[in-house]
C-alpha atoms as a PDB file:
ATOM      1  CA  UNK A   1       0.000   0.000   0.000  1.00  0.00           C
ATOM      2  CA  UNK A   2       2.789   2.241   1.255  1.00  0.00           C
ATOM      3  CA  UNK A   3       4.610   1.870  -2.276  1.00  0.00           C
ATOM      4  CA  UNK A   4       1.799   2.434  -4.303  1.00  0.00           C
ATOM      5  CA  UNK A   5       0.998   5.473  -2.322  1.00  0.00           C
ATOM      6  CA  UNK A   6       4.279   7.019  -3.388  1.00  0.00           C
ATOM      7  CA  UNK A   7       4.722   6.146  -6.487  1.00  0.00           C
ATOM      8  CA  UNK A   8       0.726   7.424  -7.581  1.00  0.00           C
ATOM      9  CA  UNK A   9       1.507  10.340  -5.562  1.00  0.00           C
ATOM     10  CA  UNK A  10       2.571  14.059  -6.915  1.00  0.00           C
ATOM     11  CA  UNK A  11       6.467  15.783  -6.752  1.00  0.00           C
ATOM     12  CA  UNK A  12       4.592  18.309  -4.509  1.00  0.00           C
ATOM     13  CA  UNK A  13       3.335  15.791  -2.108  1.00  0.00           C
ATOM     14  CA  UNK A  14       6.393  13.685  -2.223  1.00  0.00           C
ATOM     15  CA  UNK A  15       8.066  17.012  -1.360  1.00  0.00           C
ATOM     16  CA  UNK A  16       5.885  17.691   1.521  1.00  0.00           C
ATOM     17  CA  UNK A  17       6.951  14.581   3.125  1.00  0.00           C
ATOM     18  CA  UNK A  18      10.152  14.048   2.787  1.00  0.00           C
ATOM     19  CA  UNK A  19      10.575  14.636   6.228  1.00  0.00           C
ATOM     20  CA  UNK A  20       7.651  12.408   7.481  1.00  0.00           C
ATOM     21  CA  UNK A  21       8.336  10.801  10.876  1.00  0.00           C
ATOM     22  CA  UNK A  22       7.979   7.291   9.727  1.00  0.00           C
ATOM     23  CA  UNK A  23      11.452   6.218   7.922  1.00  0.00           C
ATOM     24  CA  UNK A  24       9.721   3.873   5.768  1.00  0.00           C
ATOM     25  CA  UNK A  25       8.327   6.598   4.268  1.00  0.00           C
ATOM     26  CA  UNK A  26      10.966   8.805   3.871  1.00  0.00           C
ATOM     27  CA  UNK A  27      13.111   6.297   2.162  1.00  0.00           C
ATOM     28  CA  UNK A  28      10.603   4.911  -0.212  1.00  0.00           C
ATOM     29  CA  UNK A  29      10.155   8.803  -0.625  1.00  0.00           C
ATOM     30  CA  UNK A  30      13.769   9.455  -1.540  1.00  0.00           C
ATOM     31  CA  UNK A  31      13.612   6.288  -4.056  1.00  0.00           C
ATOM     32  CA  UNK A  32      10.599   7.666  -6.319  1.00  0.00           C
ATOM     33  CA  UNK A  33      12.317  11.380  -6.513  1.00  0.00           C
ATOM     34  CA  UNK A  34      15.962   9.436  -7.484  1.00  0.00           C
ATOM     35  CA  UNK A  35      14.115   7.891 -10.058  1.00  0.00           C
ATOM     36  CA  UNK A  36      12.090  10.220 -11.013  1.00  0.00           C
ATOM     37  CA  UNK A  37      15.499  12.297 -11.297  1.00  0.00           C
ATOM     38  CA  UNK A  38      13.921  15.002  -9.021  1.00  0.00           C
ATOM     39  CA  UNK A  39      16.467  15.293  -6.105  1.00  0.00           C
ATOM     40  CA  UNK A  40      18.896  18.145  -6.869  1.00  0.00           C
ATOM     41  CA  UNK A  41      22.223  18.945  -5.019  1.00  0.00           C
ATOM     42  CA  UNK A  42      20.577  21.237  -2.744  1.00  0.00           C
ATOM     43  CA  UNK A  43      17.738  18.870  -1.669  1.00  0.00           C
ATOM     44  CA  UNK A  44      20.757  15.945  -1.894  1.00  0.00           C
ATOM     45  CA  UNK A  45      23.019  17.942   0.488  1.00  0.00           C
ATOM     46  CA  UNK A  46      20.035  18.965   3.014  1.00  0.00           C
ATOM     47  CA  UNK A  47      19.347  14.767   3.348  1.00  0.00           C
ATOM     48  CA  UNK A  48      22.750  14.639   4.525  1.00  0.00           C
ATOM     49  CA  UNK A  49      21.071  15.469   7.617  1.00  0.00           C
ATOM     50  CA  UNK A  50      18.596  12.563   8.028  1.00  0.00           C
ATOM     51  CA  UNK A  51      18.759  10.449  10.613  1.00  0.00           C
ATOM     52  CA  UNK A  52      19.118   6.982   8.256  1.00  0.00           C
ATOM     53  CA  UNK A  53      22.021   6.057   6.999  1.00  0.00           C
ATOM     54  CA  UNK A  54      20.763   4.810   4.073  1.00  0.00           C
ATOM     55  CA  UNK A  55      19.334   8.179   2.924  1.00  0.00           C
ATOM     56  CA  UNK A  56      22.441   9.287   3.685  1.00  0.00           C
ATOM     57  CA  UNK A  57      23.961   7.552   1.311  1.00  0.00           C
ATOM     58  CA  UNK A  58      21.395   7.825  -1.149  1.00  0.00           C
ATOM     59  CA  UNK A  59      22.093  11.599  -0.447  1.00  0.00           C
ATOM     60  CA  UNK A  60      25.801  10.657  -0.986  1.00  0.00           C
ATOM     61  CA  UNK A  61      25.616   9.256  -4.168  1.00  0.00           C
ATOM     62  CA  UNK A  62      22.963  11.848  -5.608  1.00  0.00           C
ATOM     63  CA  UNK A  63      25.853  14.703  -4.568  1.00  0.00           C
ATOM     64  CA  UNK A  64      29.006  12.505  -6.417  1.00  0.00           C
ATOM     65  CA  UNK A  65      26.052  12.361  -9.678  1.00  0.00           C
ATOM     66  CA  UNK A  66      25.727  15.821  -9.415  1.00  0.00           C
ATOM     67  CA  UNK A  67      29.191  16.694  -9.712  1.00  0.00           C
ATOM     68  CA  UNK A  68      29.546  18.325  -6.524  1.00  0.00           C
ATOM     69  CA  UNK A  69      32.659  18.718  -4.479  1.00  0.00           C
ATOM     70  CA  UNK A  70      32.749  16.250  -1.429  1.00  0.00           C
ATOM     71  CA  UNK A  71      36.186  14.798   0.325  1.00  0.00           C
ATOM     72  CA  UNK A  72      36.630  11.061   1.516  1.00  0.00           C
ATOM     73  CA  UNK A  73      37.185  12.668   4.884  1.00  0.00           C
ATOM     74  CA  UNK A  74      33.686  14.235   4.711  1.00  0.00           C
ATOM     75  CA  UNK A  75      32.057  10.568   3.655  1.00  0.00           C
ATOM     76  CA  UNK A  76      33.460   8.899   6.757  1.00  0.00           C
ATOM     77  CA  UNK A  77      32.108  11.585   8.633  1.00  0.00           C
ATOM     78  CA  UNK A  78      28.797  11.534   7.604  1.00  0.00           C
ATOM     79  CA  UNK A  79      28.521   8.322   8.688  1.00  0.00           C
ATOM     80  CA  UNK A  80      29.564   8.844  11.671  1.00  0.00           C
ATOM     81  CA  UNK A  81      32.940   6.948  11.161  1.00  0.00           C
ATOM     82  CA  UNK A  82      36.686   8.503  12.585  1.00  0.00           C
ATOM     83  CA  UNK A  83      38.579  10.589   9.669  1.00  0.00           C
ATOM     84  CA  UNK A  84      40.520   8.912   7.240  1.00  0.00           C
ATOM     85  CA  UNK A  85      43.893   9.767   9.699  1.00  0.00           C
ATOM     86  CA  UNK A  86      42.016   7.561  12.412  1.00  0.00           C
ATOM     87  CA  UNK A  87      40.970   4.262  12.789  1.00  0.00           C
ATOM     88  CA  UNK A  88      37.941   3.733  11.608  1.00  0.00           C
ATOM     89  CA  UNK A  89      37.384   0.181  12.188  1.00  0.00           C
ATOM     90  CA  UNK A  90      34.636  -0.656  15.253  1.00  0.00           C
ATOM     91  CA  UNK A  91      31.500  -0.356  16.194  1.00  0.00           C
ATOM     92  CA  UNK A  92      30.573   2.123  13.531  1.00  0.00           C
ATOM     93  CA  UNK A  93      31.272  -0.524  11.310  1.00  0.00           C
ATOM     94  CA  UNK A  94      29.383  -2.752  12.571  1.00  0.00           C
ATOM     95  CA  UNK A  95      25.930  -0.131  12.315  1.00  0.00           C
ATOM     96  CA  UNK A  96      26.709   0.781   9.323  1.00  0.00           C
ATOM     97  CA  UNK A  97      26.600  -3.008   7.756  1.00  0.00           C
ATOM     98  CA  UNK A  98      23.511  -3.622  10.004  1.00  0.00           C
ATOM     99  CA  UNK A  99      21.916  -0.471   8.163  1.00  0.00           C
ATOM    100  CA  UNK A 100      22.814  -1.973   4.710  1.00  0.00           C
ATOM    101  CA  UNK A 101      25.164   0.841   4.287  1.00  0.00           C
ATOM    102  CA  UNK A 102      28.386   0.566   2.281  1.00  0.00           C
ATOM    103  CA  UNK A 103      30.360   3.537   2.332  1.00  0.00           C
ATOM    104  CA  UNK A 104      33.296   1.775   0.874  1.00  0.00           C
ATOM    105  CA  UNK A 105      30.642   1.865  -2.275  1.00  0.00           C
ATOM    106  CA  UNK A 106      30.259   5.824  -2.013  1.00  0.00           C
ATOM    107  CA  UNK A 107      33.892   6.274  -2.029  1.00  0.00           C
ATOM    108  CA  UNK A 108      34.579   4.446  -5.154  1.00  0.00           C
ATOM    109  CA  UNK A 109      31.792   6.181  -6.550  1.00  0.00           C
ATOM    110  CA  UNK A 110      33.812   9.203  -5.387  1.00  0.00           C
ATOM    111  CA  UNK A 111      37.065   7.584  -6.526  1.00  0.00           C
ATOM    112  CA  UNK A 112      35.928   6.838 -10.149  1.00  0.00           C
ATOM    113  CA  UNK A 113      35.173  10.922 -10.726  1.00  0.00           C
ATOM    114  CA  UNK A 114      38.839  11.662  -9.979  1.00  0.00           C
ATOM    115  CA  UNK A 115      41.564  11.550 -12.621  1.00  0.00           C
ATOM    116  CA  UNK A 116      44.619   9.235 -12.367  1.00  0.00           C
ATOM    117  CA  UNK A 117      47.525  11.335 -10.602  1.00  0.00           C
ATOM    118  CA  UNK A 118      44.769  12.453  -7.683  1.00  0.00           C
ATOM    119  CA  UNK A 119      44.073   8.694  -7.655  1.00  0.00           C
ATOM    120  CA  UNK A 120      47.866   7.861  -7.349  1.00  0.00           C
ATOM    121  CA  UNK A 121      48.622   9.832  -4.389  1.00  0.00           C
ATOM    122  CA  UNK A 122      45.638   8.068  -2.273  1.00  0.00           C
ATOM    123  CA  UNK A 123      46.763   4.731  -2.754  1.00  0.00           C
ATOM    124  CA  UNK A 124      48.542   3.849   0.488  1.00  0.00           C
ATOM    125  CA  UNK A 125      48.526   0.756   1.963  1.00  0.00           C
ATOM    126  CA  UNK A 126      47.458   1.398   5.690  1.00  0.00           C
ATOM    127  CA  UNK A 127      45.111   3.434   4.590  1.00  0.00           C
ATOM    128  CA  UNK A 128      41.834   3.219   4.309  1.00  0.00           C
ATOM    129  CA  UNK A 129      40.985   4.300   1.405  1.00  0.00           C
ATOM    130  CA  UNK A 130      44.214   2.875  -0.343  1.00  0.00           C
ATOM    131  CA  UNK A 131      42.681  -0.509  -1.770  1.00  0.00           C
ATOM    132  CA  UNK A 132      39.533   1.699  -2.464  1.00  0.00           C
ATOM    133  CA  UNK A 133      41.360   4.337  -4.457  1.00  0.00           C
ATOM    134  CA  UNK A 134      43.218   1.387  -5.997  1.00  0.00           C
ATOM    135  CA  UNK A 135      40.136  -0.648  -7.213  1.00  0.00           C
ATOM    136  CA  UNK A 136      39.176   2.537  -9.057  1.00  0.00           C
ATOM    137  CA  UNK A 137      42.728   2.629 -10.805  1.00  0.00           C
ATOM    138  CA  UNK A 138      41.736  -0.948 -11.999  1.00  0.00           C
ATOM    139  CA  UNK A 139      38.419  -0.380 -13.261  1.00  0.00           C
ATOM    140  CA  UNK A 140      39.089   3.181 -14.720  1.00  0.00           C
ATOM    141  CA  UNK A 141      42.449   3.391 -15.883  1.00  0.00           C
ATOM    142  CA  UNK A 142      43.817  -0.498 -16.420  1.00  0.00           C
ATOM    143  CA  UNK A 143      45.467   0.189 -19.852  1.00  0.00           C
ATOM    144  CA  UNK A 144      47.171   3.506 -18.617  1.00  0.00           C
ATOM    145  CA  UNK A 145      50.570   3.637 -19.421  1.00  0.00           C
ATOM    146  CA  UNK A 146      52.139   4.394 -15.954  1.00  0.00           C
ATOM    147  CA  UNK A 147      49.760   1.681 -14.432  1.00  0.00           C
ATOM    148  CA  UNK A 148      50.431  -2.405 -14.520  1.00  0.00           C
ATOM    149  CA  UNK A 149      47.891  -3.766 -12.224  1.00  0.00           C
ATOM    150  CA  UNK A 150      48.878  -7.541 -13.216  1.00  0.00           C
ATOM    151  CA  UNK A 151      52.366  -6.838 -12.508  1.00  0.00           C
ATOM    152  CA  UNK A 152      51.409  -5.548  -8.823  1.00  0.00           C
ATOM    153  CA  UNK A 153      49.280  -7.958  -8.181  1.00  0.00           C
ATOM    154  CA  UNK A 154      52.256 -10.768  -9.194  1.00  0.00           C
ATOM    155  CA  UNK A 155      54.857  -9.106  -7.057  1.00  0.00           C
ATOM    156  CA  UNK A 156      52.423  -8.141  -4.439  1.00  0.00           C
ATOM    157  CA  UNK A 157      52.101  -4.820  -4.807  1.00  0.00           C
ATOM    158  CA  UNK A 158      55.609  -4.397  -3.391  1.00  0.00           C
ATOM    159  CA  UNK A 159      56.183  -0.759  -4.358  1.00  0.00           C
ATOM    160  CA  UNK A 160      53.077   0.095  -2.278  1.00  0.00           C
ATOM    161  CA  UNK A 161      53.611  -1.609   0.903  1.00  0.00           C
ATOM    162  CA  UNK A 162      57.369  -0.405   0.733  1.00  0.00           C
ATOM    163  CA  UNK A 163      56.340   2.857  -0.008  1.00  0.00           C
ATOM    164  CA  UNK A 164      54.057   3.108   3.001  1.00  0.00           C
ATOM    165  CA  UNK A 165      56.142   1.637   5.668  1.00  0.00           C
ATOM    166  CA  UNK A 166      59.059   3.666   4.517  1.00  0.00           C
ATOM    167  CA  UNK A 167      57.071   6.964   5.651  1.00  0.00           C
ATOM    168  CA  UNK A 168      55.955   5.023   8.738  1.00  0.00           C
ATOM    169  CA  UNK A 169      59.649   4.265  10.113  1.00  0.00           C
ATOM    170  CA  UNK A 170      60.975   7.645   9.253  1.00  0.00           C
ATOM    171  CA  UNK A 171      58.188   9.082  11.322  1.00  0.00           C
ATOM    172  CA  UNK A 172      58.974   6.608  13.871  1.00  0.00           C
ATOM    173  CA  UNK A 173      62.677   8.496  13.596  1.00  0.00           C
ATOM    174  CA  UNK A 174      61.744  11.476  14.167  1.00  0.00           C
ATOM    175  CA  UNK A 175      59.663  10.808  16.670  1.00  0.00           C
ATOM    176  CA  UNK A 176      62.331   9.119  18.867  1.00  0.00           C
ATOM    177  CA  UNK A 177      65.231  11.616  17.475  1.00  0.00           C
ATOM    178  CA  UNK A 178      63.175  13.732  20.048  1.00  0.00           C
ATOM    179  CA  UNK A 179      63.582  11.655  22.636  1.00  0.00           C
ATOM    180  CA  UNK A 180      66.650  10.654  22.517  1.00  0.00           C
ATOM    181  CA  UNK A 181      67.356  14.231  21.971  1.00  0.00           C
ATOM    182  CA  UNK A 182      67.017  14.835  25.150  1.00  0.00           C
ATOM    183  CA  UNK A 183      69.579  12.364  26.754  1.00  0.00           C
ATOM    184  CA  UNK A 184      72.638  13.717  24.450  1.00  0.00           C
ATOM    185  CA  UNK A 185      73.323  16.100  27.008  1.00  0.00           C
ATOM    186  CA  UNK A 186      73.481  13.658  30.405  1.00  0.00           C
ATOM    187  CA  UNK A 187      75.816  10.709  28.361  1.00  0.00           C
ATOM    188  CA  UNK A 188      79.000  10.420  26.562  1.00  0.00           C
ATOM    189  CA  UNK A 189      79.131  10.094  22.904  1.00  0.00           C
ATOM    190  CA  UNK A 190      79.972   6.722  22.492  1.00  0.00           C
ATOM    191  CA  UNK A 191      76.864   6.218  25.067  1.00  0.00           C
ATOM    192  CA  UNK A 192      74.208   8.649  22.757  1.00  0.00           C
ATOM    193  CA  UNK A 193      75.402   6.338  19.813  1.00  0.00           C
ATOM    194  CA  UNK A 194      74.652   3.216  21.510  1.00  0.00           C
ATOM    195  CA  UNK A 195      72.124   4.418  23.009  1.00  0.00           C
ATOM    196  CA  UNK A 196      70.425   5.957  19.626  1.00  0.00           C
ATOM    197  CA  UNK A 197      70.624   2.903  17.873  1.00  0.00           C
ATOM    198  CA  UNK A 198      69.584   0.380  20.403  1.00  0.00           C
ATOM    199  CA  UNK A 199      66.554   3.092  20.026  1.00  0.00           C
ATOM    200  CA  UNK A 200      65.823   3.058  16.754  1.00  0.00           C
ATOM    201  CA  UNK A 201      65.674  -0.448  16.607  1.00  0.00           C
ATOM    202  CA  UNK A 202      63.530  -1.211  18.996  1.00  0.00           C
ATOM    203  CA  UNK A 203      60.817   1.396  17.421  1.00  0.00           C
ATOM    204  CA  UNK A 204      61.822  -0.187  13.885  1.00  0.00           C
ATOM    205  CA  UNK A 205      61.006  -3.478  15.390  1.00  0.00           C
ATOM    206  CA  UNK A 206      58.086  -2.683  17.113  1.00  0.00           C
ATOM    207  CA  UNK A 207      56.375  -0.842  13.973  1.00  0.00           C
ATOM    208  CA  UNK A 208      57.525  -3.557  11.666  1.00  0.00           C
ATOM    209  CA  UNK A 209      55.809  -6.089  13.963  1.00  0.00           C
ATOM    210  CA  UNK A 210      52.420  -4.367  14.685  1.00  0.00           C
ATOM    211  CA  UNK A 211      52.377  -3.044  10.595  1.00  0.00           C
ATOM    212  CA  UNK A 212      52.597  -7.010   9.801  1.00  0.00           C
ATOM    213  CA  UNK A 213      50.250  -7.588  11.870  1.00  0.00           C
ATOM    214  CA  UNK A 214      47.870  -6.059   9.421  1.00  0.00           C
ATOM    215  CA  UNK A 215      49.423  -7.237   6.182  1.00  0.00           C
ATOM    216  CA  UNK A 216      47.342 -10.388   5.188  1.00  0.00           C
ATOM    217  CA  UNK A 217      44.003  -8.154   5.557  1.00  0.00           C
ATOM    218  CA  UNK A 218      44.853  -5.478   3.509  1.00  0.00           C
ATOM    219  CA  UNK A 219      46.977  -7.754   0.901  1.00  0.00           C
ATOM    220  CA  UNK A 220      43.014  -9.403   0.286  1.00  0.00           C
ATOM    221  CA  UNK A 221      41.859  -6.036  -0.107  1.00  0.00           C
ATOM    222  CA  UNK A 222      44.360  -4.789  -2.572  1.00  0.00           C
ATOM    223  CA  UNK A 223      44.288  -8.281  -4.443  1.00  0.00           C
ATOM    224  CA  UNK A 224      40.867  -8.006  -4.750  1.00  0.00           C
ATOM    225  CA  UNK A 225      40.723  -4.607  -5.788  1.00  0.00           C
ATOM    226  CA  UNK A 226      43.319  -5.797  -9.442  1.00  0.00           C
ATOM    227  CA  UNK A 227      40.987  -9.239  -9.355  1.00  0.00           C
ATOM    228  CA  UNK A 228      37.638  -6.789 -10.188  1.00  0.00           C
ATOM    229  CA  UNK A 229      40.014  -4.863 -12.609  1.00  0.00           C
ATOM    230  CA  UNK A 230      41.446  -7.827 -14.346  1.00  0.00           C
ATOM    231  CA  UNK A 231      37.949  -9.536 -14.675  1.00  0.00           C
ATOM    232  CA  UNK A 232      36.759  -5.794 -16.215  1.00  0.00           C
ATOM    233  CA  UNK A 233      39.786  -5.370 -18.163  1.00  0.00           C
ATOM    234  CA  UNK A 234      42.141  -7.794 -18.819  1.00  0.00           C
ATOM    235  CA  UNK A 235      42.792  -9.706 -21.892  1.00  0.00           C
ATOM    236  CA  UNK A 236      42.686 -13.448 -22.652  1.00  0.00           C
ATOM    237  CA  UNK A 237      46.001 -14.455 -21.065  1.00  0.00           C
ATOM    238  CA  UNK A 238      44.655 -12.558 -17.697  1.00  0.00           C
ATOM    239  CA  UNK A 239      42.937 -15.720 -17.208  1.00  0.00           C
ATOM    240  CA  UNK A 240      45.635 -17.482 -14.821  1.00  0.00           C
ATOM    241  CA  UNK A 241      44.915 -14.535 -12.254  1.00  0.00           C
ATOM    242  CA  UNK A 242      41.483 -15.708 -11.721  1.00  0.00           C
ATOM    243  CA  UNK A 243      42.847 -19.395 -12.087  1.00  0.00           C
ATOM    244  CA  UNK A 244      45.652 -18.852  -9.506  1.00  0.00           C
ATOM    245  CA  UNK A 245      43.181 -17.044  -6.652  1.00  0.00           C
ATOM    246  CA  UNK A 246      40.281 -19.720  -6.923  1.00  0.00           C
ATOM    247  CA  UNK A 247      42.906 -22.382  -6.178  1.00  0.00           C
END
């Protein structure tokens, strides 16, 4: 009954209840006016605002069609996840799957608007949008020149990983450089030396060990990301890819 209310019903009177208590109604609402193509970036940004998550990603998605400016940073937020520099993994996770919501969804929506060398520079592996920003390399731009997604995925995306944990251990340097700063002036040299070293590699150590930690989960995630471009994209000897990950 509810659903052939809406859809019999006028843009006027759809309009007028947009903001109807019931949230069945609002999201069976926000369904007829997307496909009637009636929800413009203004209405879109204003349903940003709704209490549902899933017209908030409705609203999401309706902003990215419009063309409108919106950060990764901004997505999370929305849905009440940490920013991209946090953690994000937890319970917000775990109401945002129970909602249906799939915000990794609305950022490769995002991703896929965004030319190649913005693209680039977001691919990192602990982050989380790296393997999301990397899936849209795959689908969009697989036969790009500077990009070999069957090669990275063979040599497990090597470059990336090193990449990331190189910028991880020299903030780990600085970090203690501070610290052991401080001591130069209460020990001899041949003590700061010792001393600076036996340091560093006990930070190196512990980073390396907690970073690995991670490693198989976000190896599945990039692999996965080059399996969806390869399956898009590749040509008839890509075949072993999908042969070699079923197995």
């Amino acid at each position: 009954y509810l659903k052939d209310s809406i859809v019999n019903a006028d843009d006027i009177t759809l309009f007028d209840h947009i903001k109807d208590e019931d949230l069945r109604v609002r999201d069976a609402i926000v369904d007829e006016l997307l496909k009637r193509e009636k929800i413009t970036k203004d209405l879109a940004m204003k349903l940003l605002e709704d209490s549902s998550l899933n017209i908030k990603q409705k609203a999401c998605l309706a902003i990215i069609d419009h063309g409108e400016s919106i950060t990764p940073d901004r997505i999370r937020q929305i849905f009440d996840q940490k920013s991209e520099s946090e953690n994000a993994l937890g319970n917000s996770r775990i109401a945002l799957a129970l909602a249906g919501v799939e915000v990794d969804e609305v950022l490769l929506k995002l991703f896929l608007t965004w030319p190649l060398s913005k693209l680039l520079n977001e691919v990192d592996w602990y982050s989380l949008n790296g393997p999301i920003a990397y899936r849209a390399i795959a689908i969009k731009y697989y036969s790009e020149g500077s990009v070999d997604i069957e090669s990275d995925l063979e040599i497990l995306f090597a470059p990336i990983r090193e990449k990331a944990l190189s910028g991880i251990m020299q903030r780990t340097k600085d970090s203690y450089g501070k610290i052991i700063a401080k001591l130069e002036t209460k020990l001899a040299p041949e003590e700061e030396k010792s001393l600076a070293r036996k340091e560093l590699a006990d930070a190196a150590r512990k980073t390396v060990e907690s970073f690995k930690e991670l490693d198989d989960f976000i190896l599945r995630d990039f692999t996965s990301a080059a399996l969806v471009g390869i399956a898009l994209n590749g040509e008839a000897g890509s075949v072993k890819f999908g042969r070699d990950y079923i197995d």
